[in-house]
C-alpha atoms as a PDB file:
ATOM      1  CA  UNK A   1     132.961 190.984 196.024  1.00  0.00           C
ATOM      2  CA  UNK A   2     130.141 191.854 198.049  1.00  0.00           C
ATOM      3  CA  UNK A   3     131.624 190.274 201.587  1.00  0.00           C
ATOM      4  CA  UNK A   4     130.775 190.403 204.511  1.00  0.00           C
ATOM      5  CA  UNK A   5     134.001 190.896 206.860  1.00  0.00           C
ATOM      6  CA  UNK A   6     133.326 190.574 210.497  1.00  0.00           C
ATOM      7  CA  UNK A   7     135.854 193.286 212.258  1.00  0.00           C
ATOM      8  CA  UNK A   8     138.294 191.799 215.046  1.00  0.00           C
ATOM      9  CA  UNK A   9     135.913 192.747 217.929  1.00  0.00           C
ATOM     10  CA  UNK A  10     133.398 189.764 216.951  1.00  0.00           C
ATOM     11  CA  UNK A  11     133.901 186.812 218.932  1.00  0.00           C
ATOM     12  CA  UNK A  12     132.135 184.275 216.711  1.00  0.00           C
ATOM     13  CA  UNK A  13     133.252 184.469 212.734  1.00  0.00           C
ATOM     14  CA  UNK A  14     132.857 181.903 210.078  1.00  0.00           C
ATOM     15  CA  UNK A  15     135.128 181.364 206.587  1.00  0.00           C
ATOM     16  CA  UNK A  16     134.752 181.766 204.343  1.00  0.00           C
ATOM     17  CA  UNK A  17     132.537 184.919 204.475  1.00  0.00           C
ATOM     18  CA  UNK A  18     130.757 184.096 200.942  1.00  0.00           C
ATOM     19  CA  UNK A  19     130.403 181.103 198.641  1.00  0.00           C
ATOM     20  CA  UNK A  20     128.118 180.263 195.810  1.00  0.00           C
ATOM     21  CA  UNK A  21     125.312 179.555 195.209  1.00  0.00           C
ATOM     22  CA  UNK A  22     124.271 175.605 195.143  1.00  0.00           C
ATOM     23  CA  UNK A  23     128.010 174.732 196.139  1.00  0.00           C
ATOM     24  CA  UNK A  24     129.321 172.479 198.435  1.00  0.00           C
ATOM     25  CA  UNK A  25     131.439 174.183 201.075  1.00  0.00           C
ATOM     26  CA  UNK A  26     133.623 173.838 204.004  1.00  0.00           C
ATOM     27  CA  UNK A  27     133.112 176.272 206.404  1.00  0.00           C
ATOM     28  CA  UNK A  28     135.081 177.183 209.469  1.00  0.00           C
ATOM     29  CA  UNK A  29     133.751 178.566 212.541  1.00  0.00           C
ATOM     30  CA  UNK A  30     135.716 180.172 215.097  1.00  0.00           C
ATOM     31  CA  UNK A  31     134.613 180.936 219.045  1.00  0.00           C
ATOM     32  CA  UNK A  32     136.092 183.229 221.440  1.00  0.00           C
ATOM     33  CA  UNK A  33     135.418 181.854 224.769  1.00  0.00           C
ATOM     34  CA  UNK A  34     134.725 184.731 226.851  1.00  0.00           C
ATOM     35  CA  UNK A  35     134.533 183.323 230.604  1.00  0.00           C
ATOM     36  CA  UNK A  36     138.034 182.915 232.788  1.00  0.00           C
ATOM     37  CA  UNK A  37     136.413 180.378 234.743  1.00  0.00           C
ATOM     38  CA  UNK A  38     134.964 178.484 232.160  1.00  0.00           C
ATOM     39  CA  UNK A  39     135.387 176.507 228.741  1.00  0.00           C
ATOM     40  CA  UNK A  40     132.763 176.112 225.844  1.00  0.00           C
ATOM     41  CA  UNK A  41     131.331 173.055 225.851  1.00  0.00           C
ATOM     42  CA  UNK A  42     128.426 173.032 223.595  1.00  0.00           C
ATOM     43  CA  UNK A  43     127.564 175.136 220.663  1.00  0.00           C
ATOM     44  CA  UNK A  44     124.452 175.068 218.482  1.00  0.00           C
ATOM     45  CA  UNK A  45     124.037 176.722 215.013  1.00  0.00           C
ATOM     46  CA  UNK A  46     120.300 177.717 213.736  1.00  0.00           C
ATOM     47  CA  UNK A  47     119.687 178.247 210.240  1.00  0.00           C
ATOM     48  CA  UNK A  48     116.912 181.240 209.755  1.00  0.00           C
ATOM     49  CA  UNK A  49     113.867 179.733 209.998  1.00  0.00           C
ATOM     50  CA  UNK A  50     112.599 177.792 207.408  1.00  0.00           C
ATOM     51  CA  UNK A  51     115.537 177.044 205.416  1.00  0.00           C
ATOM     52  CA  UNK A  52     116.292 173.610 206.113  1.00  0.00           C
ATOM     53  CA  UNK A  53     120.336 173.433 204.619  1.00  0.00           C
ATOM     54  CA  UNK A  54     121.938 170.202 203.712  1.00  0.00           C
ATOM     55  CA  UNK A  55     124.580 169.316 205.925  1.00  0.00           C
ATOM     56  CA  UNK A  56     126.975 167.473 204.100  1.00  0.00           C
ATOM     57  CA  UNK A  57     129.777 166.958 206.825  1.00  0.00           C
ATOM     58  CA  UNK A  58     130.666 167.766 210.611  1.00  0.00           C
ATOM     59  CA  UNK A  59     134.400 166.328 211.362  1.00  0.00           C
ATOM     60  CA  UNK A  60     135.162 165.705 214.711  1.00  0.00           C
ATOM     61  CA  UNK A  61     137.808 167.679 216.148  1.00  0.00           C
ATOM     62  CA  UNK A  62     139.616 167.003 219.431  1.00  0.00           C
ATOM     63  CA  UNK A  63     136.915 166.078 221.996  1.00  0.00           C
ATOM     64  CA  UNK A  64     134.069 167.812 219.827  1.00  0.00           C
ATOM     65  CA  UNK A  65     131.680 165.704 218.230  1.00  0.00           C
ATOM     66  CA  UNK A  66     128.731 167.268 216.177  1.00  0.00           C
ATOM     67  CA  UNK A  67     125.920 166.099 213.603  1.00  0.00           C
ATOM     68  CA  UNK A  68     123.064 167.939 212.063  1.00  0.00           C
ATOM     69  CA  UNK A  69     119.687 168.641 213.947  1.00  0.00           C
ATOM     70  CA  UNK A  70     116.397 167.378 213.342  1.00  0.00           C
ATOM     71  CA  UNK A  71     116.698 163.599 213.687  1.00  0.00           C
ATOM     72  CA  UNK A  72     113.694 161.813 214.779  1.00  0.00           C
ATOM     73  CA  UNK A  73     112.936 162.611 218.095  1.00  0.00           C
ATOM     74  CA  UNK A  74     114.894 165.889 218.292  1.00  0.00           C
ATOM     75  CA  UNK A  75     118.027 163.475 218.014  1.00  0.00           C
ATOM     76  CA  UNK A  76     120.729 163.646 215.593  1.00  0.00           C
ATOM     77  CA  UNK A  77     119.791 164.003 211.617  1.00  0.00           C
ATOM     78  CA  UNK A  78     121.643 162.149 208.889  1.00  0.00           C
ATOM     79  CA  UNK A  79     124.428 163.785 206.927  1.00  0.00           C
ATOM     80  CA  UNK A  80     123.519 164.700 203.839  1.00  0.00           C
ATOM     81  CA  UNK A  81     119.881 165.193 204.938  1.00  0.00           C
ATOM     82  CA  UNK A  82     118.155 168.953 205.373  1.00  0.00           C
ATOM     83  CA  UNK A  83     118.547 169.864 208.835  1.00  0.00           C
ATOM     84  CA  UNK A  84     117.999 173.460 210.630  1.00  0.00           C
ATOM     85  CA  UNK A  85     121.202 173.689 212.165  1.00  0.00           C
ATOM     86  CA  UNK A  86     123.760 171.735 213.759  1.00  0.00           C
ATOM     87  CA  UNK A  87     125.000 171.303 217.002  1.00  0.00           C
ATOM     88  CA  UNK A  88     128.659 170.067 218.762  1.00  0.00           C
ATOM     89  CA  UNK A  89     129.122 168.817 222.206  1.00  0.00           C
ATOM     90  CA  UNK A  90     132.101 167.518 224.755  1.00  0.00           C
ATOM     91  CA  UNK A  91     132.736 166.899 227.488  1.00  0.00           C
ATOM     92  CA  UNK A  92     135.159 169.972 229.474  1.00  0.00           C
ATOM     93  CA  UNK A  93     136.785 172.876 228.136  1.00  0.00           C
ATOM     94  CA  UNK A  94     139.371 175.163 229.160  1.00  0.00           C
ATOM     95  CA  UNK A  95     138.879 178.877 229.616  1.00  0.00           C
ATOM     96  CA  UNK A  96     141.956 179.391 227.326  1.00  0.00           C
ATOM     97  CA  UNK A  97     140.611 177.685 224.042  1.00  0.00           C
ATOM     98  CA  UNK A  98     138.884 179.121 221.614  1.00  0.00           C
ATOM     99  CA  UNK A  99     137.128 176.314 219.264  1.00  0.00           C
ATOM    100  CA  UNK A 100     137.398 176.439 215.963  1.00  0.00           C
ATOM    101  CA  UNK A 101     134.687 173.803 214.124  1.00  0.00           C
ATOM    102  CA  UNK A 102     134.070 172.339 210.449  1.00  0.00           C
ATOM    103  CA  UNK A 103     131.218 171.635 208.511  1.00  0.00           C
ATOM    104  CA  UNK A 104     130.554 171.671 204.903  1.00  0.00           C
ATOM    105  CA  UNK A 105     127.299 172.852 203.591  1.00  0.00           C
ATOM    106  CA  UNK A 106     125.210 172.595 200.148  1.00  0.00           C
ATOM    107  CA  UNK A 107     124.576 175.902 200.112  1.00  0.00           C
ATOM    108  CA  UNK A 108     121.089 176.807 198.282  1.00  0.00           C
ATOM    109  CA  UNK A 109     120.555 178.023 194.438  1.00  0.00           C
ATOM    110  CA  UNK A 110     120.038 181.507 195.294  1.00  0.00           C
ATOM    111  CA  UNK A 111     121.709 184.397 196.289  1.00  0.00           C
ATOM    112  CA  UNK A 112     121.068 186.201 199.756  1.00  0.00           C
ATOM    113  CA  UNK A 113     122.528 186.577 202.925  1.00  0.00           C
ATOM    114  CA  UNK A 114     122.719 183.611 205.696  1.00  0.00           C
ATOM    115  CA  UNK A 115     122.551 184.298 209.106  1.00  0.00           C
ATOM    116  CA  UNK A 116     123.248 182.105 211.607  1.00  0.00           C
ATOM    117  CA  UNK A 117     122.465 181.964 215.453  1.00  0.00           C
ATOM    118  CA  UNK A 118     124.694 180.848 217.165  1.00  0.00           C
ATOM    119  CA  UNK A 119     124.167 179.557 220.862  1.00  0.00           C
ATOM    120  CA  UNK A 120     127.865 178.596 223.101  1.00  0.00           C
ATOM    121  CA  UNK A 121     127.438 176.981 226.232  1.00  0.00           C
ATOM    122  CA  UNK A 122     130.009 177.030 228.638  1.00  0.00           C
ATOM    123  CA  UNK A 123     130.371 174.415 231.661  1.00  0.00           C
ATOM    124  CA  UNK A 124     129.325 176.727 234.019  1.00  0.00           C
ATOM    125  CA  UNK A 125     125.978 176.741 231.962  1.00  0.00           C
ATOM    126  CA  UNK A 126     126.095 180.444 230.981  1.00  0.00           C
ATOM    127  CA  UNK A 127     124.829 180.503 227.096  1.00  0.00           C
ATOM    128  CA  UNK A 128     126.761 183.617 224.746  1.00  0.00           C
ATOM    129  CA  UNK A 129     123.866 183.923 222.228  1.00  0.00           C
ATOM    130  CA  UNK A 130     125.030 185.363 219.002  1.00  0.00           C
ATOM    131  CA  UNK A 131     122.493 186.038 217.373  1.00  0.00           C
ATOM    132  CA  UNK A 132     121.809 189.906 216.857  1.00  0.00           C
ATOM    133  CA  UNK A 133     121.102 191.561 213.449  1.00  0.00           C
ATOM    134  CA  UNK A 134     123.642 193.151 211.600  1.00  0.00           C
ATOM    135  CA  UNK A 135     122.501 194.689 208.633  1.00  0.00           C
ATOM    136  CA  UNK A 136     125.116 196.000 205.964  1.00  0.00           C
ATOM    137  CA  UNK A 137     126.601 199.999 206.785  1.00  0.00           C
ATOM    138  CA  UNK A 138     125.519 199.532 210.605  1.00  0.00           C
ATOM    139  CA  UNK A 139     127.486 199.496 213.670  1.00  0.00           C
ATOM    140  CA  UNK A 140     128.298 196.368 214.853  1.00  0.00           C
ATOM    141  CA  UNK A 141     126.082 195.092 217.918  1.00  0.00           C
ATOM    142  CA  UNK A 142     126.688 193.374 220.885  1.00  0.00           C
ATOM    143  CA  UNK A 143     126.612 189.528 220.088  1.00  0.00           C
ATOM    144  CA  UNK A 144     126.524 189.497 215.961  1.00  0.00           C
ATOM    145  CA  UNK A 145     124.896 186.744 214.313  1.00  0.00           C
ATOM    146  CA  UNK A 146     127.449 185.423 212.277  1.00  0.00           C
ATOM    147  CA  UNK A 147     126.721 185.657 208.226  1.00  0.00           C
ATOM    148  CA  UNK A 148     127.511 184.013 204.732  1.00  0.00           C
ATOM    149  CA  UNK A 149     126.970 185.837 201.847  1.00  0.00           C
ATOM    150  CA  UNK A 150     125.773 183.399 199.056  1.00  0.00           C
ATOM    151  CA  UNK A 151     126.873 184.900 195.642  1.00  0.00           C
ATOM    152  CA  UNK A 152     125.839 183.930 192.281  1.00  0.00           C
ATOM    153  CA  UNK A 153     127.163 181.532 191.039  1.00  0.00           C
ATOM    154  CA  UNK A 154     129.391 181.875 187.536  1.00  0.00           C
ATOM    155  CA  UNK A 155     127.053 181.849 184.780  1.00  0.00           C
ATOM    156  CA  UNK A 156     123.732 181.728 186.805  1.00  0.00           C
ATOM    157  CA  UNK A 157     121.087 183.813 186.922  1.00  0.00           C
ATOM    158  CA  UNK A 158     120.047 183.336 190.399  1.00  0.00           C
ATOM    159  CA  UNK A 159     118.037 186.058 191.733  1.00  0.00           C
ATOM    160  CA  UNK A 160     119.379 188.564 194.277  1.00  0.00           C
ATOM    161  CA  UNK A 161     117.457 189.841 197.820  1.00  0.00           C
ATOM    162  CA  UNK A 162     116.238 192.321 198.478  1.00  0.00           C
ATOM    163  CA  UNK A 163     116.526 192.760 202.138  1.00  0.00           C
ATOM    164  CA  UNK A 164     119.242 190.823 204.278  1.00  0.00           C
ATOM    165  CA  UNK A 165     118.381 188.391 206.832  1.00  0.00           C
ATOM    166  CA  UNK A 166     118.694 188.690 211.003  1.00  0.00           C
ATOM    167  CA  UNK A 167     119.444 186.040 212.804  1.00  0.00           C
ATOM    168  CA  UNK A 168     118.121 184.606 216.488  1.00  0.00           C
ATOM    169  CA  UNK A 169     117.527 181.500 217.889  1.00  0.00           C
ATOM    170  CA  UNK A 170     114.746 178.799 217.288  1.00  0.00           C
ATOM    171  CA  UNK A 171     112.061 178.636 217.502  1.00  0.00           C
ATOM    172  CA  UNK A 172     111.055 181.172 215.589  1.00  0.00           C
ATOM    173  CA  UNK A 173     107.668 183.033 214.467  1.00  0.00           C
ATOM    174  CA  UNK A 174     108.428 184.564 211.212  1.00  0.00           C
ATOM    175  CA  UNK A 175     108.836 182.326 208.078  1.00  0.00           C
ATOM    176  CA  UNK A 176     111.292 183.383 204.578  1.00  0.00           C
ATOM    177  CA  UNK A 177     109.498 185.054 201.879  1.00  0.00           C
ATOM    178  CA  UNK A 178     110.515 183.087 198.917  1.00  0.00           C
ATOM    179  CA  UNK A 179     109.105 183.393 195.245  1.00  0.00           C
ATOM    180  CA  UNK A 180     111.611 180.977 192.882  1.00  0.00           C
ATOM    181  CA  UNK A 181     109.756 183.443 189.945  1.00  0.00           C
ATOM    182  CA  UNK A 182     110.328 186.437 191.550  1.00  0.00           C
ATOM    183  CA  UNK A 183     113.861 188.331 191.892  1.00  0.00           C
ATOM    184  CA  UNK A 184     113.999 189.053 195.484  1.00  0.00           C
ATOM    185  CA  UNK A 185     114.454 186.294 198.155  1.00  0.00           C
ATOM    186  CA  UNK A 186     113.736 187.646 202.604  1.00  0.00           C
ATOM    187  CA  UNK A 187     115.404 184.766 204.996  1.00  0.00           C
ATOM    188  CA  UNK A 188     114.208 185.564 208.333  1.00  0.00           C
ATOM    189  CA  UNK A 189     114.591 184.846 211.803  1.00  0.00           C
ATOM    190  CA  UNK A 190     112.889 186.067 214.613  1.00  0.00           C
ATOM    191  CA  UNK A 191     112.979 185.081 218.770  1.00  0.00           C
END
């Protein structure tokens, strides 16, 4: 199926692992917290640079709130809307929960992988940054970016990359290499 399964030992995973391409999906991201003196209290999600992703919906869950980036001002965007990323807040967290967030996604018309930095913030104000390449066959690092894998979709003929993406977080320097013509489509991020 082409998935991308993230092994026990990563502490931020998303499901499902693939969906495709140009659907709407739910996703579900799950956080280990990984300080005993501390609880997560913010967490940010970059797209690789460049791709702007509609975000179709961020439920709140318990005390989290969250919306899409790139509002005016560096505020809130709009459901619905493009954004980069998207980011939840509240207000305390306990060392002992590990969140688990929604959002649902229009994912784009092409195949490829998606990685995603991912920045948690814990009271304390020590930042986990997940956000380290994992390309397919290698050892797993550190603090893996989480991925989707963006299939194509039944009867399409949506082209397939050629190189998978690495993730880190924005701002960025590199743009993707994309060529609706061509068959190969690069998403990159670099710090």
């Amino acid at each position: 199926l082409g998935v991308l399964a993230l092994p026990a030992g990563a502490h931020t995973e998303i499901a499902p692992e693939q969906a495709p391409a140009g659907s709407d999906t739910e996703f579900t991201m799950t956080l280990e917290n990984e300080r005993s003196d501390a609880g997560t209290v913010k967490v940010e999600v970059f797209f690789p640079d460049g791709q702007l992703i509609p975000v179709l919906a961020v439920p709140d869950v318990g005390e989290w709130t969250g919306a899409p980036q790139g509002g005016p001002g560096g505020g809130p965007g709009t459901l619905g809307d493009p954004a980069p990323g998207i980011t939840w807040q509240r207000p305390t967290g306990s060392p002992d929960d590990d969140p688990e967030l929604k959002f649902t996604l229009r994912l784009p018309d092409r195949t490829g992988t998606i990685s995603l930095a991912v920045l948690q913030t814990y009271s304390n104000g020590d930042v986990d940054r997940w956000i380290e390449p994992w390309p397919a066959g290698a050892p797993e690092p550190d603090r893996p970016a989480p991925r989707i894998e963006v299939t194509a979709a039944s009867g399409s003929s949506t082209s397939s990359p050629t190189t998978s993406s690495t993730g880190a977080p924005a701002p960025s320097t590199t743009a993707p290499v994309e060529d609706r013509e061509s068959s190969s489509t690069v998403w990159i991020v670099a710090a």
